[in-house]
PDB file of N, CA and C in Angstrom:
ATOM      1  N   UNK A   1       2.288  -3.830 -51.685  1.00  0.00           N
ATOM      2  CA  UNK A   1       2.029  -5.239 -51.497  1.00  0.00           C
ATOM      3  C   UNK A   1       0.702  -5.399 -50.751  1.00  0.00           C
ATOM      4  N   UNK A   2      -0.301  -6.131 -51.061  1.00  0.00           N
ATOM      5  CA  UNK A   2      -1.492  -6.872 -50.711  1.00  0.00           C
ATOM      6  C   UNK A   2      -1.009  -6.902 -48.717  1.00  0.00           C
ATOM      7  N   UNK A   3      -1.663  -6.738 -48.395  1.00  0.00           N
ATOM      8  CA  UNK A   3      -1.735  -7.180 -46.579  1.00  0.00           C
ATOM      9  C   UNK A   3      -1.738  -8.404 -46.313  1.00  0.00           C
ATOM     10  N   UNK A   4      -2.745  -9.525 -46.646  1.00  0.00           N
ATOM     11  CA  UNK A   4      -2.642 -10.531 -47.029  1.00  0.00           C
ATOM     12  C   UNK A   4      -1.405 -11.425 -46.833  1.00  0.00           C
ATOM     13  N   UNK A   5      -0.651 -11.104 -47.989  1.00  0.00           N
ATOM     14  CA  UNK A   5       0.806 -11.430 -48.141  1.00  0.00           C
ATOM     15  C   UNK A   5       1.690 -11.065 -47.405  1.00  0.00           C
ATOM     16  N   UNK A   6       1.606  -9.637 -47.080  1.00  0.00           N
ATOM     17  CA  UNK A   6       2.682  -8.789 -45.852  1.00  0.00           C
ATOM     18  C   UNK A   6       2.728  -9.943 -44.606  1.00  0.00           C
ATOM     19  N   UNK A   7       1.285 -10.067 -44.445  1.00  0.00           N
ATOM     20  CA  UNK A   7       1.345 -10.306 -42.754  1.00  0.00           C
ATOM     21  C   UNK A   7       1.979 -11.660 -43.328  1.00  0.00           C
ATOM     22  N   UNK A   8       1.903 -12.985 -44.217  1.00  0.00           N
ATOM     23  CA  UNK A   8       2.378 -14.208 -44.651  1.00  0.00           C
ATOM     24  C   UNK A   8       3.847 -13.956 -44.458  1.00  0.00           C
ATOM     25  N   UNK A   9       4.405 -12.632 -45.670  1.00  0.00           N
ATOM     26  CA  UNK A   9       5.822 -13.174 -45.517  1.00  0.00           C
ATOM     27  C   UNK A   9       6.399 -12.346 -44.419  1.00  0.00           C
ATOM     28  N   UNK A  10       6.198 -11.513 -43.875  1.00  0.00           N
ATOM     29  CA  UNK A  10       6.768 -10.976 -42.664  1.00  0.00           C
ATOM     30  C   UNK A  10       6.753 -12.243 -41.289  1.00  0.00           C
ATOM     31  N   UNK A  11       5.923 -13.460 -41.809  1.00  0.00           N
ATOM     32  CA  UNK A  11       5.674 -14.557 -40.899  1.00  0.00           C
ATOM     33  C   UNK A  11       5.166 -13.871 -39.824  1.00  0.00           C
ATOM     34  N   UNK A  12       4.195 -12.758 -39.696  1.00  0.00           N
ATOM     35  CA  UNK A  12       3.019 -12.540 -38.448  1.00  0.00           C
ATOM     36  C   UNK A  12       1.955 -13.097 -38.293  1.00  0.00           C
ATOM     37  N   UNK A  13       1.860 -13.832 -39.379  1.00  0.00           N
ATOM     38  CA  UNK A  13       0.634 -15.314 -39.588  1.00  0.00           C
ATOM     39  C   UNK A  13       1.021 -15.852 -40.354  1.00  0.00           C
ATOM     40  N   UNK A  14       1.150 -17.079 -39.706  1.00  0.00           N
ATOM     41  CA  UNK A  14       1.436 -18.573 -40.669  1.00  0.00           C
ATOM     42  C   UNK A  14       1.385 -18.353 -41.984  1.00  0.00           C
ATOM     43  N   UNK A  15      -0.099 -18.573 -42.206  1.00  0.00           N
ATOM     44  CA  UNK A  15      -0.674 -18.733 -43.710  1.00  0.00           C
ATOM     45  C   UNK A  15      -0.953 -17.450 -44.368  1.00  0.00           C
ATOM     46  N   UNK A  16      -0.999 -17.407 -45.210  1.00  0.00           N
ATOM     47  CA  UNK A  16      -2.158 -16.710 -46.451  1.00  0.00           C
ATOM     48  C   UNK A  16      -3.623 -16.409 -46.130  1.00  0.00           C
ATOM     49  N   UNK A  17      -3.846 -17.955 -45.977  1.00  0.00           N
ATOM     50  CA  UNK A  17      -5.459 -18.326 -46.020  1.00  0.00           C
ATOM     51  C   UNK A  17      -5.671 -17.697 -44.627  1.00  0.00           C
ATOM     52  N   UNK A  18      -5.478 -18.198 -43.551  1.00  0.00           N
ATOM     53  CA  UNK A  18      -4.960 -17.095 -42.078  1.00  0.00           C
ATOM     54  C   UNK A  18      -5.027 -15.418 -42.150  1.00  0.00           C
ATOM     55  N   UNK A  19      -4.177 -15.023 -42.856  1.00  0.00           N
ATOM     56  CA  UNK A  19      -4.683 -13.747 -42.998  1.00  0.00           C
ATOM     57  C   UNK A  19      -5.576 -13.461 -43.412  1.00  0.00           C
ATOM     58  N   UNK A  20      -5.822 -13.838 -44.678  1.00  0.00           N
ATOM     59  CA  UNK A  20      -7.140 -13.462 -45.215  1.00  0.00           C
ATOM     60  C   UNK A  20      -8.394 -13.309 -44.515  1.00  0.00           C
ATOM     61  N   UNK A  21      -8.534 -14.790 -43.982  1.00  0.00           N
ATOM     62  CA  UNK A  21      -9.991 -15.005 -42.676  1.00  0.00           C
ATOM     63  C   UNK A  21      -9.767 -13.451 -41.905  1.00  0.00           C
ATOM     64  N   UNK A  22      -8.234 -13.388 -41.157  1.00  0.00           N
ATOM     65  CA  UNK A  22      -8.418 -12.621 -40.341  1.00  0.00           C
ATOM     66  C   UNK A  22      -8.929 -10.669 -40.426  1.00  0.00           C
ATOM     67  N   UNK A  23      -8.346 -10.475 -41.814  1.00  0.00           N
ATOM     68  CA  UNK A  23      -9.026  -9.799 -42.384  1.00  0.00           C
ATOM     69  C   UNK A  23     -10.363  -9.291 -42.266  1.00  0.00           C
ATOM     70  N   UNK A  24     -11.030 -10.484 -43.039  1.00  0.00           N
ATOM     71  CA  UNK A  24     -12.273 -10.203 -43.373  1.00  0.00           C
ATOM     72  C   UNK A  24     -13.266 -10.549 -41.972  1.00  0.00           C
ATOM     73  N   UNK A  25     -12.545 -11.003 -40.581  1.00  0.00           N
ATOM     74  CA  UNK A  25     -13.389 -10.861 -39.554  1.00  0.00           C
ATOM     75  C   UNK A  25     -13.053  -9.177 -39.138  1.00  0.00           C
ATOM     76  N   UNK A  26     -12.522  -8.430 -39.595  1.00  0.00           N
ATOM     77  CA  UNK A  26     -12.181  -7.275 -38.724  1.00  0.00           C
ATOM     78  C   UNK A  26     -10.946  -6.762 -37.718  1.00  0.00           C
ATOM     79  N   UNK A  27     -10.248  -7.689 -38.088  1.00  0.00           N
ATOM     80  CA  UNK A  27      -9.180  -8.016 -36.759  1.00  0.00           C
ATOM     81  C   UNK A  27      -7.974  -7.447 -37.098  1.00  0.00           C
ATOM     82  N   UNK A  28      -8.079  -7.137 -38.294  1.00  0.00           N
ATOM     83  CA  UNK A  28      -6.671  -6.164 -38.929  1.00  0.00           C
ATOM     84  C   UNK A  28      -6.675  -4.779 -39.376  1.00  0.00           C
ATOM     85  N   UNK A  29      -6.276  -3.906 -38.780  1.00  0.00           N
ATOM     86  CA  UNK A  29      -6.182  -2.546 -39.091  1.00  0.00           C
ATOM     87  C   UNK A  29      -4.672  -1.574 -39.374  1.00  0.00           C
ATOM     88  N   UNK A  30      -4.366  -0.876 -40.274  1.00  0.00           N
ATOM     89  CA  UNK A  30      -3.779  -0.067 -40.893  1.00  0.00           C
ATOM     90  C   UNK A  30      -4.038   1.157 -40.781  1.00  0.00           C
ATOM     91  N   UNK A  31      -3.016   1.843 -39.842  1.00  0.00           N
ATOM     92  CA  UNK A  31      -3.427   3.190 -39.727  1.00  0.00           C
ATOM     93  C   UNK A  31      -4.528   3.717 -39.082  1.00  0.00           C
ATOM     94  N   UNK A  32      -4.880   2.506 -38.010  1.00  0.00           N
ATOM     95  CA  UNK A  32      -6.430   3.182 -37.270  1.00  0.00           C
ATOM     96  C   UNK A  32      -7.449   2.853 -37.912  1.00  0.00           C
ATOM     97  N   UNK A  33      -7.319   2.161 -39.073  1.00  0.00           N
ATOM     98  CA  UNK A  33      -8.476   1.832 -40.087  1.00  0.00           C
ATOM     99  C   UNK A  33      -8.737   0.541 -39.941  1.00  0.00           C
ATOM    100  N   UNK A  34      -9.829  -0.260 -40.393  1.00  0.00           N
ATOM    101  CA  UNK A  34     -10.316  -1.740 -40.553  1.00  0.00           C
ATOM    102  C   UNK A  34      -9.652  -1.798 -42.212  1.00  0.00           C
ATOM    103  N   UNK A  35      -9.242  -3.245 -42.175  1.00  0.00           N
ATOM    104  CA  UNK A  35      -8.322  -3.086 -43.562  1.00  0.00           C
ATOM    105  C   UNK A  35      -8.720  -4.450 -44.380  1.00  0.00           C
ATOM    106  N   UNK A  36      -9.177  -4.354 -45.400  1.00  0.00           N
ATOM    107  CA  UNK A  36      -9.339  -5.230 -45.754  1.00  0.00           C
ATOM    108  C   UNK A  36      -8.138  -5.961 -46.337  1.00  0.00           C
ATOM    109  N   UNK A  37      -7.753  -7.707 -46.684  1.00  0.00           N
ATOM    110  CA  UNK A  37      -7.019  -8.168 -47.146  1.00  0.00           C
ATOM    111  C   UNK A  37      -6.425  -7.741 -48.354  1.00  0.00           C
ATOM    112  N   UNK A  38      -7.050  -7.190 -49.420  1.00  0.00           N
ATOM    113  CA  UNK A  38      -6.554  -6.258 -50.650  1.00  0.00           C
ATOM    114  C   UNK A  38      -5.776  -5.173 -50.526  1.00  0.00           C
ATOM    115  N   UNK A  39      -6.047  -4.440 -49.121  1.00  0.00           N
ATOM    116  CA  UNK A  39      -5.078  -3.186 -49.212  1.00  0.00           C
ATOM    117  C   UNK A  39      -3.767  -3.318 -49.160  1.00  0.00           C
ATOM    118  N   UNK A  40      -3.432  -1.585 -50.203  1.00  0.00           N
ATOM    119  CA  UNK A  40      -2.006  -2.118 -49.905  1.00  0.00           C
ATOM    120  C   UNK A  40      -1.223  -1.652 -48.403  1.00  0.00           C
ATOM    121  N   UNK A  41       0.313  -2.016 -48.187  1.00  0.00           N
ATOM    122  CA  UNK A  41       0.700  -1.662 -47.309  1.00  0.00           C
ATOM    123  C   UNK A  41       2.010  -0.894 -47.969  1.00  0.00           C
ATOM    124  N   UNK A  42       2.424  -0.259 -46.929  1.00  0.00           N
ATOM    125  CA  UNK A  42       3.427   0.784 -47.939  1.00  0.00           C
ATOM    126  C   UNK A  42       4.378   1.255 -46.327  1.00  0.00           C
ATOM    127  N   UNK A  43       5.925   1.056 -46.428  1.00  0.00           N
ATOM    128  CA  UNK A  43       6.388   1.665 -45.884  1.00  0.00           C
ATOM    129  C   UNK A  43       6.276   2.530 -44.548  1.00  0.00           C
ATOM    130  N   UNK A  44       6.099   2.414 -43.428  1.00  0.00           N
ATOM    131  CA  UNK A  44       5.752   3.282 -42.405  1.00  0.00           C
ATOM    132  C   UNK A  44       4.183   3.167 -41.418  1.00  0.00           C
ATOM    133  N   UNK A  45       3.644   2.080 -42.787  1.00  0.00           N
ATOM    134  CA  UNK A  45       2.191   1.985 -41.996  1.00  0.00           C
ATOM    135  C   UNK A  45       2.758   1.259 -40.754  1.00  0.00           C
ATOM    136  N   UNK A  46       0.982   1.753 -40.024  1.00  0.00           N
ATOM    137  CA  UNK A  46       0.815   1.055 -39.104  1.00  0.00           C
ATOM    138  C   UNK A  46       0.090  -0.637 -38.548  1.00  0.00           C
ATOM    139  N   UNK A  47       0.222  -1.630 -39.187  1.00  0.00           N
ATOM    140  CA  UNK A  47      -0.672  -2.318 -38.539  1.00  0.00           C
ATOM    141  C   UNK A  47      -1.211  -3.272 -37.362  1.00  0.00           C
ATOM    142  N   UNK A  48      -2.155  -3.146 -36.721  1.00  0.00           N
ATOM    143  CA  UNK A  48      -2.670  -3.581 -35.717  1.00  0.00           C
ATOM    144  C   UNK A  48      -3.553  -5.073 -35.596  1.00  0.00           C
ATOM    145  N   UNK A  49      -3.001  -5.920 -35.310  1.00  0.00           N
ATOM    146  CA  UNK A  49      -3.566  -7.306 -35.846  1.00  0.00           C
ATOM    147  C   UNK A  49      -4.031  -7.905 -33.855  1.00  0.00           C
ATOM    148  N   UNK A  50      -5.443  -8.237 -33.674  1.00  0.00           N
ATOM    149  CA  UNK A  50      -6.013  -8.484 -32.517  1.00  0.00           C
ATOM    150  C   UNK A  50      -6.090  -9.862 -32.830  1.00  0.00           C
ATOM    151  N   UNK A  51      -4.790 -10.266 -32.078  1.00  0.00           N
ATOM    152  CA  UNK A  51      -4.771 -11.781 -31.305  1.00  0.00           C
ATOM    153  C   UNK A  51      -5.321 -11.940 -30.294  1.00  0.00           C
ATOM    154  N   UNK A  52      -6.428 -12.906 -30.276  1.00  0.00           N
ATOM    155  CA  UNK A  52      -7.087 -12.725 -28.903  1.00  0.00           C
ATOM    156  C   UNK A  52      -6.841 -11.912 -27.572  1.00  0.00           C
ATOM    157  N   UNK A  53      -6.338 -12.170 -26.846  1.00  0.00           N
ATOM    158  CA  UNK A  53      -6.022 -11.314 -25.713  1.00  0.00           C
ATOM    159  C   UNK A  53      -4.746 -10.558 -26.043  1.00  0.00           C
ATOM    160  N   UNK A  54      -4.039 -10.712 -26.961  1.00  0.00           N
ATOM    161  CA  UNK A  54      -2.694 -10.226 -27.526  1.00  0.00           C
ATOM    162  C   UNK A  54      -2.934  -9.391 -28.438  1.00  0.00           C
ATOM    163  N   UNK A  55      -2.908  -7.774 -28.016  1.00  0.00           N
ATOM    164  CA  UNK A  55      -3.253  -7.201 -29.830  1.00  0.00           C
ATOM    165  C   UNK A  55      -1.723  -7.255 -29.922  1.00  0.00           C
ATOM    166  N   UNK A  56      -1.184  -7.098 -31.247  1.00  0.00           N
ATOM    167  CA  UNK A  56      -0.099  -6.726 -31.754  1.00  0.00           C
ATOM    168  C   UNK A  56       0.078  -5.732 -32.717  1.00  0.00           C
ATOM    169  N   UNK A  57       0.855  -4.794 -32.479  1.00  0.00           N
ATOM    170  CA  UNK A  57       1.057  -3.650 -32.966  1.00  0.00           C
ATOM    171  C   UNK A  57       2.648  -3.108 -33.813  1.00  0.00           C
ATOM    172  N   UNK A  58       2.504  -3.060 -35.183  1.00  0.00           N
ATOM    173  CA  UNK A  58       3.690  -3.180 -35.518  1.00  0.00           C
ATOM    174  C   UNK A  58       3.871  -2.347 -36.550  1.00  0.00           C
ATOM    175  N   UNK A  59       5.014  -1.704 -36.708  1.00  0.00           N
ATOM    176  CA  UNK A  59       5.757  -0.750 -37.375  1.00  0.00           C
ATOM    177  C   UNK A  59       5.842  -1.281 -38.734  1.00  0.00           C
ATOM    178  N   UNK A  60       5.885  -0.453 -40.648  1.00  0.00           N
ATOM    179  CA  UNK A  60       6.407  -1.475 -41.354  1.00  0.00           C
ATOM    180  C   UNK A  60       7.750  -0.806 -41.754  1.00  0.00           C
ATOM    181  N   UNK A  61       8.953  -1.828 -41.655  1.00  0.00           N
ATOM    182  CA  UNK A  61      10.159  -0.803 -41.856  1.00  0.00           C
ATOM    183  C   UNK A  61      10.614  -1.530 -43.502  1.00  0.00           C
ATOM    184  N   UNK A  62      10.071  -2.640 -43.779  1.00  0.00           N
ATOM    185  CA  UNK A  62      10.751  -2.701 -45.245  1.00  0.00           C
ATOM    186  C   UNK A  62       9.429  -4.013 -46.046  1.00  0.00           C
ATOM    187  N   UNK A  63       9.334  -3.586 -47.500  1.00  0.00           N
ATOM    188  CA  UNK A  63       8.929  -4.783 -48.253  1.00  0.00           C
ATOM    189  C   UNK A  63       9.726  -5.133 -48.846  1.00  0.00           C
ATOM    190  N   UNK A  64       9.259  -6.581 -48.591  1.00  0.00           N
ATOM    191  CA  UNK A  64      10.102  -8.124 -49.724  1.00  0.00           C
ATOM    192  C   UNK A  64       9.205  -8.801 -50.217  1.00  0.00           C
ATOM    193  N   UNK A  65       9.439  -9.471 -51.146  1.00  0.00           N
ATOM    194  CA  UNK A  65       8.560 -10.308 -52.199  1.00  0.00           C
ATOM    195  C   UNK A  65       8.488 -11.702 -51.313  1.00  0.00           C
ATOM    196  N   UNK A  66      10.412 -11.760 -51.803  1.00  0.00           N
ATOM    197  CA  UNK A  66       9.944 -13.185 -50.993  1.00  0.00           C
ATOM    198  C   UNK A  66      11.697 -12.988 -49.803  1.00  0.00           C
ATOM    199  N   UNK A  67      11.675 -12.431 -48.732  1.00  0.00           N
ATOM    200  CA  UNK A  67      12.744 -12.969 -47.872  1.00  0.00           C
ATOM    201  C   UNK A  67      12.564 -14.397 -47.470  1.00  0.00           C
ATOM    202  N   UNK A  68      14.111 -14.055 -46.592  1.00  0.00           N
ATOM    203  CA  UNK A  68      14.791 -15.468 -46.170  1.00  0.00           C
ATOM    204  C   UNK A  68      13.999 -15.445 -44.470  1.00  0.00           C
ATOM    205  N   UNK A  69      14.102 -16.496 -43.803  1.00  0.00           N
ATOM    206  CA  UNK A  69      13.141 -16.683 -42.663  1.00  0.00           C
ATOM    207  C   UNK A  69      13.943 -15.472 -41.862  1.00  0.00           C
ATOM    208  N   UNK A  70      15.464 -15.804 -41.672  1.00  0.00           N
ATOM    209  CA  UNK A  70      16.509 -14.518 -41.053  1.00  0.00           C
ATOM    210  C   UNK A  70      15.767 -13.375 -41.185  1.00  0.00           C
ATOM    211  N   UNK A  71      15.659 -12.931 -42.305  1.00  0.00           N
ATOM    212  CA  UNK A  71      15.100 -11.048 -42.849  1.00  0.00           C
ATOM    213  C   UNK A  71      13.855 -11.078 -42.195  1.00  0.00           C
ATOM    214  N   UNK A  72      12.853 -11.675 -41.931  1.00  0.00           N
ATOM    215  CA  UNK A  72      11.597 -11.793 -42.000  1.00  0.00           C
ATOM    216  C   UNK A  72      11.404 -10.790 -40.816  1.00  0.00           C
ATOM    217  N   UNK A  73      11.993 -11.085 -39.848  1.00  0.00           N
ATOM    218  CA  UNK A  73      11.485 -10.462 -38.394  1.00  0.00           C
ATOM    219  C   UNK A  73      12.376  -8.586 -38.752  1.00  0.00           C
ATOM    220  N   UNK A  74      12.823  -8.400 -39.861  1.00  0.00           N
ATOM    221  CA  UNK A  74      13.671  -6.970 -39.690  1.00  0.00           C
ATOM    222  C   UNK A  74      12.527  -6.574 -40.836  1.00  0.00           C
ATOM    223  N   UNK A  75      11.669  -6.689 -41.527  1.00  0.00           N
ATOM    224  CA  UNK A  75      10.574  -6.309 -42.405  1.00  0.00           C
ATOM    225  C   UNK A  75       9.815  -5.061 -41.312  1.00  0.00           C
ATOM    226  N   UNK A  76       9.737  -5.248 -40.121  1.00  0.00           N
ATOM    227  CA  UNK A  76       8.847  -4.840 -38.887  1.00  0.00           C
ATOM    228  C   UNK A  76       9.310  -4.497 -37.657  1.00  0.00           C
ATOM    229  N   UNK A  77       8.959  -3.561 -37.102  1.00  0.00           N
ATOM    230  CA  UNK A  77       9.464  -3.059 -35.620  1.00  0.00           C
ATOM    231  C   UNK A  77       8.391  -3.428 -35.002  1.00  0.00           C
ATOM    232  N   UNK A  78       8.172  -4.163 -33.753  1.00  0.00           N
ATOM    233  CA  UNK A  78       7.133  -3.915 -32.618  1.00  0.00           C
ATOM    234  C   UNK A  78       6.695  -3.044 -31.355  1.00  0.00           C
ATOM    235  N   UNK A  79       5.548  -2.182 -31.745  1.00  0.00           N
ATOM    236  CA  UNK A  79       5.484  -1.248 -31.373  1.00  0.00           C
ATOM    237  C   UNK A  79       4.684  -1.425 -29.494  1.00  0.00           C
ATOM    238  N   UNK A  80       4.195  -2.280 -29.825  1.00  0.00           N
ATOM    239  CA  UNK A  80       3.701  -3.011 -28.652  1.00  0.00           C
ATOM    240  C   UNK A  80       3.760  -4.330 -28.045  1.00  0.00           C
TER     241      UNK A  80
END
């Protein structure tokens, strides 16, 4: 699945359009890497999304297309 979308339906950002921006400023990384909005995400990654003074750091434990708001927060472990 697109990152993009992950971070949308896992609800770790609001929007779509939200991720995307955040993306393409640099602010999202996978695995230690700068990630662009296209990559995919797969099972076990890591990604690291820098909320202003808040980085957030999170485990991926499952993909969904489309979960229910309930499932959304069990998609992800927080690692920080």
């Amino acid at each position: 699945m697109r990152l993009d979308k992950y971070l949308k339906v896992s609800r770790l950002i609001k929007r779509r359009t939200v991720a995307n921006e955040a993306c393409d400023a640099g602010r999202v990384m996978i695995n230690g890497k700068v990630a662009k909005a296209g990559a995919e995400v797969k099972v076990g990654d890591t990604i690291e999304i820098a909320f202003g003074m808040n980085p957030v750091k999170v485990r991926v434990l499952a993909i969904s297309e489309n979960p229910r708001k309930e499932e959304a927060a069990g998609l992800y472990e927080t690692l920080r």
